[in-house]
Protein backbone atom coordinates (compact mmCIF):
# COMPACT_ATOMS: atom_id res chain seq x y z
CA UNK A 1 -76.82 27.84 7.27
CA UNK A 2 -75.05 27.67 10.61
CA UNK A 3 -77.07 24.70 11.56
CA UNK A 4 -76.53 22.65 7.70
CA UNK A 5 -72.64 24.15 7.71
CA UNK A 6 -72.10 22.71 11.84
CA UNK A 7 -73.89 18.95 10.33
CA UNK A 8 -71.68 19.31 7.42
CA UNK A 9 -68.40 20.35 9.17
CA UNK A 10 -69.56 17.71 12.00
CA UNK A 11 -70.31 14.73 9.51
CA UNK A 12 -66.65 15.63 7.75
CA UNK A 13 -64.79 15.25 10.68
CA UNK A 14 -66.50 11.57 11.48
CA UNK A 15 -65.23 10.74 8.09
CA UNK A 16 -61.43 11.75 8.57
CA UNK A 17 -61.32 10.61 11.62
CA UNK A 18 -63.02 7.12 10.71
CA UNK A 19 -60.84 6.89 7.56
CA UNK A 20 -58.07 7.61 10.16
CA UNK A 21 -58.82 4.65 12.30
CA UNK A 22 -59.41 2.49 8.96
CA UNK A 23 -55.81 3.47 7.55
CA UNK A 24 -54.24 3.10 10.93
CA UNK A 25 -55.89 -0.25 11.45
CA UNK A 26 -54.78 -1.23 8.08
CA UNK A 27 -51.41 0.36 8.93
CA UNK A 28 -50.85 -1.72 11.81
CA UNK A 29 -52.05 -4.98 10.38
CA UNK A 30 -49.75 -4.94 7.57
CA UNK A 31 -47.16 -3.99 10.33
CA UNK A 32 -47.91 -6.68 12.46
CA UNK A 33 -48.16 -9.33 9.69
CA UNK A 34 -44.88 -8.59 8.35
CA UNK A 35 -43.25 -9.25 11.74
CA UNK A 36 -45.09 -12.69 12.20
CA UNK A 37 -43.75 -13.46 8.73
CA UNK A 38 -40.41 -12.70 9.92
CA UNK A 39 -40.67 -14.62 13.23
CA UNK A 40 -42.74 -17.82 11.28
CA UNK A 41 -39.57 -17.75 8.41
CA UNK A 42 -36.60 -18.04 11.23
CA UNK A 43 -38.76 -20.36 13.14
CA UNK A 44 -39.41 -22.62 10.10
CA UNK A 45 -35.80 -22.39 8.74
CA UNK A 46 -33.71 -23.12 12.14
CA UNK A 47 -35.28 -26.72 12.45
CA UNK A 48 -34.66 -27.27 8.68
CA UNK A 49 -30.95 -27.59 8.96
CA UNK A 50 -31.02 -29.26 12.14
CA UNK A 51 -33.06 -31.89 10.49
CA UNK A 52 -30.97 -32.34 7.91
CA UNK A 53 -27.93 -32.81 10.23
CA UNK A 54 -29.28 -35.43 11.77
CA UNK A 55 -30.35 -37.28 8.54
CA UNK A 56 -26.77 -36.94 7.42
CA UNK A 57 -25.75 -38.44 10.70
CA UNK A 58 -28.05 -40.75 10.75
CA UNK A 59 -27.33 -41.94 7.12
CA UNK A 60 -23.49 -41.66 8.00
CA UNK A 61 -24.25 -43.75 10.81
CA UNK A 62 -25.95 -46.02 8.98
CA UNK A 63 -22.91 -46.94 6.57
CA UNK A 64 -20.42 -46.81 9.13
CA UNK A 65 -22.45 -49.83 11.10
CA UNK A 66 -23.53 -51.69 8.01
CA UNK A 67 -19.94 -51.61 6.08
CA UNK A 68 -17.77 -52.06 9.02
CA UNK A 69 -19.12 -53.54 11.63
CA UNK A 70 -19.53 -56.83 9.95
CA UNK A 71 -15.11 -56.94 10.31
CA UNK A 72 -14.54 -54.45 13.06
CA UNK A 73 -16.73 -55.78 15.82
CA UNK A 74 -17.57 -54.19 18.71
CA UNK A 75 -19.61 -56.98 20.45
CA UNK A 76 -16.84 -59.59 20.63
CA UNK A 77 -15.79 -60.82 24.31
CA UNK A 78 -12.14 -60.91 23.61
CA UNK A 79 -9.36 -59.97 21.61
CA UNK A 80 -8.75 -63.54 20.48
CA UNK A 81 -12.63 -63.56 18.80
CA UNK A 82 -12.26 -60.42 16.74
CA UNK A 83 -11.28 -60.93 12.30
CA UNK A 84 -10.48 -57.24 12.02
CA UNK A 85 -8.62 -54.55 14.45
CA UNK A 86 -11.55 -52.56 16.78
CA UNK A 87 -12.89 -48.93 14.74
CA UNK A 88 -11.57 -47.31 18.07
CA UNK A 89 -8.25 -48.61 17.48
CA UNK A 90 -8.00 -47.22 13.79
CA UNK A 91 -9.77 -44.11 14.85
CA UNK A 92 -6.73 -43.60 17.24
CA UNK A 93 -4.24 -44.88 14.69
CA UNK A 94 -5.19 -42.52 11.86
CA UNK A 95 -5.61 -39.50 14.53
CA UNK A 96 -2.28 -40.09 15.26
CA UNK A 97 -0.53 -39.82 11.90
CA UNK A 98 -2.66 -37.04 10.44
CA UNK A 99 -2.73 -33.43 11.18
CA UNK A 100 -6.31 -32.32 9.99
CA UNK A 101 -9.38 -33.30 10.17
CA UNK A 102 -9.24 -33.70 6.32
CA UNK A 103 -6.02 -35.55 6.29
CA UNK A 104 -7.85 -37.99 8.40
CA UNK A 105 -10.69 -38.27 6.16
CA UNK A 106 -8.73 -38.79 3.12
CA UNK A 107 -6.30 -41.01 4.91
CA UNK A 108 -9.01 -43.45 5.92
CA UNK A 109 -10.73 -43.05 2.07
CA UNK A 110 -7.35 -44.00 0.43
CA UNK A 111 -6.93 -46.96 2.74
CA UNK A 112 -10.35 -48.33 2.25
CA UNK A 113 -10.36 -47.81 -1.66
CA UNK A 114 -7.77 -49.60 -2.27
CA UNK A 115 -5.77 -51.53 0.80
CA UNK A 116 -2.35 -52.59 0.64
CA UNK A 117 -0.21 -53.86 2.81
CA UNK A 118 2.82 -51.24 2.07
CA UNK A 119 0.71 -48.43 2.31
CA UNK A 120 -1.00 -49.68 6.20
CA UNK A 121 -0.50 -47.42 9.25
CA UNK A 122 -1.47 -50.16 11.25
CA UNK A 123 1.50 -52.90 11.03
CA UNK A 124 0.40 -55.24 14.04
CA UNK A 125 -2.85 -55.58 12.76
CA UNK A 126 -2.01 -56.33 9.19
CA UNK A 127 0.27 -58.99 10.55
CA UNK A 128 -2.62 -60.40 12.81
CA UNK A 129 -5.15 -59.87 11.04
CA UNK A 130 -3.72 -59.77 7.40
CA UNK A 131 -4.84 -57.12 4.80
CA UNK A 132 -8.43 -55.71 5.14
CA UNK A 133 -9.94 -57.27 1.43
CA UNK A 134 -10.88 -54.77 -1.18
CA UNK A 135 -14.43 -53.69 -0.78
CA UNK A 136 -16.56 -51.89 -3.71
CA UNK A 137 -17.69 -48.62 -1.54
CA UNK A 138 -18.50 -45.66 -3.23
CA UNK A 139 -16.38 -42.47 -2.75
CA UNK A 140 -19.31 -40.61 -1.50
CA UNK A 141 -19.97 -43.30 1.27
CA UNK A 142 -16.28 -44.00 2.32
CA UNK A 143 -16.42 -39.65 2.72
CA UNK A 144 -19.68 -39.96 4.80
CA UNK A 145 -17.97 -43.15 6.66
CA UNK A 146 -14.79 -41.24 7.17
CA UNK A 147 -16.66 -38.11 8.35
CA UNK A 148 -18.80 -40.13 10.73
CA UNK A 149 -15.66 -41.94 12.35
CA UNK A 150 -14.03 -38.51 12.99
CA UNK A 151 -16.78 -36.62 14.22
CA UNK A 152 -17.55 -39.07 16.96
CA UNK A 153 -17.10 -41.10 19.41
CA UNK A 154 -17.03 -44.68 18.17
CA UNK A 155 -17.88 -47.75 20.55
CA UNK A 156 -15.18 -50.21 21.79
CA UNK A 157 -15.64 -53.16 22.72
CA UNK A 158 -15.40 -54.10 26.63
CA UNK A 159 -12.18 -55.27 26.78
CA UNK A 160 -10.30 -53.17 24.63
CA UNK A 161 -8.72 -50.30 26.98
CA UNK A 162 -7.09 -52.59 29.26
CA UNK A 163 -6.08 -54.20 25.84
CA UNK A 164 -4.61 -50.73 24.37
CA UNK A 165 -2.96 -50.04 27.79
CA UNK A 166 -1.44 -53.47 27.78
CA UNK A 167 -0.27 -53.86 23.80
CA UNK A 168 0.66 -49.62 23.56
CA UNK A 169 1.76 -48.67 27.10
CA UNK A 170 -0.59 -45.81 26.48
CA UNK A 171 1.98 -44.34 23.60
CA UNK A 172 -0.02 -45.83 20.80
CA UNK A 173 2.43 -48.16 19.08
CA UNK A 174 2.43 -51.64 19.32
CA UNK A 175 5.10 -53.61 21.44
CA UNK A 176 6.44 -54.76 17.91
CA UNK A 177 7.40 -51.52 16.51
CA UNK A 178 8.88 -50.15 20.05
CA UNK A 179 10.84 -53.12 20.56
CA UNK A 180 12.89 -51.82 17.22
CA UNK A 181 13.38 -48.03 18.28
């Protein structure tokens, strides 16, 4: 019996300690999975929203150059070739006269839904260049326009910061309107 009850008390221990290493293994595994989910999730979900960004901007982009480019040029040579005042120029304008970031936004939406000559911030150019015509935007794009304009830096064309400097003496108002204070 010593010999059958050492097999017996042998073979047991094997089995524990093989269904040990099995439950550990499986232990660890499930450990180690979880983690890599973890890691794969964050990893998946970071690039996400930074694609999306980028569409927006891109789309933004997209509207500001296709809408108001056409008026507000930024290839002309000169002042003299331009129909419409330079985005840069409005940019500044509006930055000036609004506090906010969304009282630029909506500033810029009222203008461009419905333009009027008593309501313009920008006096010289509605006397150069008259009133901007009514366009048909959508709300949604003049917010995405407004957005984009705000948010970044807009091109100018060549000539117009010696233009500024010369027509604002770097305090932002025309010649016109400082001529009457």
């Amino acid at each position: 019996m010593d010999d059958n009850g050492t097999k017996k008390n042998s073979l047991k221990t094997i089995l524990v300690m093989r269904l040990n290493i099995i439950i550990i293994s499986l232990l660890s595994f499930i450990l180690i999975s979880c983690n890599h989910t973890k890691e794969m999730t964050v990893s998946k979900t970071e690039p996400i929203a930074i694609n999306e960004t980028k569409i927006e901007q891109t789309e933004s982009y997209l509207l500001f150059k296709n809408n108001c480019y056409a008026c507000h040029s930024v290839t002309s040579k000169w002042h003299d070739e331009i129909i419409a005042p330079p985005m840069a120029a409005i940019k500044r304008r509006y930055q000036m006269s609004t506090e906010t970031r969304n009282d630029f936004i909506e500033a810029i939406v009222k203008w461009a839904k419905d333009p009027k000559e008593e309501n313009a911030l920008m006096y010289g150019a509605v006397q150069q260049f008259k009133v901007m015509p009514k366009q048909a935007f959508y709300e949604e794009d003049l917010l995405k326009i407004a957005t984009y304009i705000y948010d970044n830096d807009i091109e100018q064309p060549d000539w117009f910061g010696a233009h500024f400097k010369e027509q604002h003496g770097g305090k932002g108002m025309g010649k016109r309107r400082m001529r009457g204070m």
